[in-house]
Every structure is written in C-alpha cells, then in structure tokens.
Protein backbone atom coordinates (compact mmCIF):
# COMPACT_ATOMS: atom_id res chain seq x y z
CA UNK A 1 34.26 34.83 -44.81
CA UNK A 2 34.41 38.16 -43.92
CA UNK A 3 36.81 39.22 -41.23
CA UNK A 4 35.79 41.95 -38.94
CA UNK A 5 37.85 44.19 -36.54
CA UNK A 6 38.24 44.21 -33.08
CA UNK A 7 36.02 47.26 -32.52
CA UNK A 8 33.58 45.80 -34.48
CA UNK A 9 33.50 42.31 -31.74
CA UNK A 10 33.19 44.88 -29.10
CA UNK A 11 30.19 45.77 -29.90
CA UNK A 12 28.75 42.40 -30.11
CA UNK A 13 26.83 41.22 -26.77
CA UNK A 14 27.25 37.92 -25.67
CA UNK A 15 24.79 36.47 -22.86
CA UNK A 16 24.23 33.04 -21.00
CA UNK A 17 20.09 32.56 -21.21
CA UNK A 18 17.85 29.52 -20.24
CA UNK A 19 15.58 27.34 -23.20
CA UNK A 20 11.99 27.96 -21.80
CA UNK A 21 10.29 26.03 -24.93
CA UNK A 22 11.41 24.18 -27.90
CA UNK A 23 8.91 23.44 -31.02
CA UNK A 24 9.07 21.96 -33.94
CA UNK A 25 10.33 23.85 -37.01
CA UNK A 26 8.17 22.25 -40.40
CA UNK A 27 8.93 25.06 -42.33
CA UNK A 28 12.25 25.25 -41.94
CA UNK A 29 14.60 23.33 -45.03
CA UNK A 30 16.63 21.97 -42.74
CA UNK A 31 15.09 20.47 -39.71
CA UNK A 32 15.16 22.14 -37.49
CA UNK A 33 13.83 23.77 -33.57
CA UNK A 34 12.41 26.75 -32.57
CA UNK A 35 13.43 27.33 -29.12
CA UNK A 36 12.44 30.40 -27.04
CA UNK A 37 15.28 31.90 -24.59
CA UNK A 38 14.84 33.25 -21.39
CA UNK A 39 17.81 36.38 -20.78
CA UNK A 40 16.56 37.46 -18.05
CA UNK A 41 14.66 40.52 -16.87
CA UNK A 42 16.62 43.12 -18.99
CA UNK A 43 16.85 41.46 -21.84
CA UNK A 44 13.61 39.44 -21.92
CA UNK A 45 12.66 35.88 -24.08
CA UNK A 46 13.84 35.82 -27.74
CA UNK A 47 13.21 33.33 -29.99
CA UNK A 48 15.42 31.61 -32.55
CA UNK A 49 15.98 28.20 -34.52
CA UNK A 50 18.44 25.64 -34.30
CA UNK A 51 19.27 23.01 -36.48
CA UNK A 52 20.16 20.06 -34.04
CA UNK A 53 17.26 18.39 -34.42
CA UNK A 54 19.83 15.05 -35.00
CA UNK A 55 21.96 15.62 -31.81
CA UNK A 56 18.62 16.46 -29.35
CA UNK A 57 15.11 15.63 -28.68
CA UNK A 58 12.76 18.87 -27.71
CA UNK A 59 12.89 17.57 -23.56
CA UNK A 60 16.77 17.55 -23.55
CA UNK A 61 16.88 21.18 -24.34
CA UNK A 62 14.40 22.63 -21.94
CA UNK A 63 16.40 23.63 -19.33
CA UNK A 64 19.36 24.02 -20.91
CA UNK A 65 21.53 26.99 -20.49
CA UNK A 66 22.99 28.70 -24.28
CA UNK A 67 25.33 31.89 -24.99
CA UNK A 68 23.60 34.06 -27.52
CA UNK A 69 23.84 37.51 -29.58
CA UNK A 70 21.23 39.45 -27.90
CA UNK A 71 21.56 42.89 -29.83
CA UNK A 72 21.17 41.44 -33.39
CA UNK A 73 18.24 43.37 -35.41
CA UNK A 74 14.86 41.35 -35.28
CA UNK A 75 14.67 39.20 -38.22
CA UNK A 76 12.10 36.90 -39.08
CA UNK A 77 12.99 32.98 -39.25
C-alpha cells in the first residue's frame, strides 16, 4: 500500500450523492452492480460498480445515499 501525504488527501473530494439506478454487472469477474449516482446539480450523475451484489438486492440500493470521489479521472469499468 502506498501511503500518501496529507496534501495529497486534500485534494481528494469527498461528496454524499443519491443511487438513481442499479443494473446488473455480467461482465464484471466479480459480481457485481452498476449503480448510477446522483451529486447533485454541480457535480451531475456518475456511474460506477460495486461489488455487493451478496450484501444487497438492486431495490435496496435505489435510494440510498453513498460518499464518493467525485474528481477521479474518467475510467472505463
């Protein structure tokens, strides 16, 4: 694991955003979600996968409110 500094977690943005959709993830190796996160207005919907496909069914997680890294690079999944 690679430790980084302080000033690096600075510039890491954290924020709370609600699961608008969950899908299924086939291609994934693990099994896994898609789930599309609404940020709100200035951030937008971003889209990411989650492997808890053993702790929650698709329903459960629409709704549901999550902490994410919103300025990460785009990377495809």
């Amino acid at each position: 694991m690679k430790l980084i500094t302080w000033q690096e977690f600075e510039n890491v943005e954290l924020c709370v955003g609600t699961i608008i959709s969950v899908e299924n993830f086939p291609q994934a190796r693990k099994p896994a979600y898609i789930i599309n996160v609404d940020f709100g207005p200035d951030i937008g919907i971003k889209k990411s996968s989650a492997q808890v496909t053993d702790l929650y069914r698709k329903n459960d997680l629409i709704g549901k409110q999550i902490i994410g890294v919103v300025n990460f690079p785009p990377k495809q999944i």
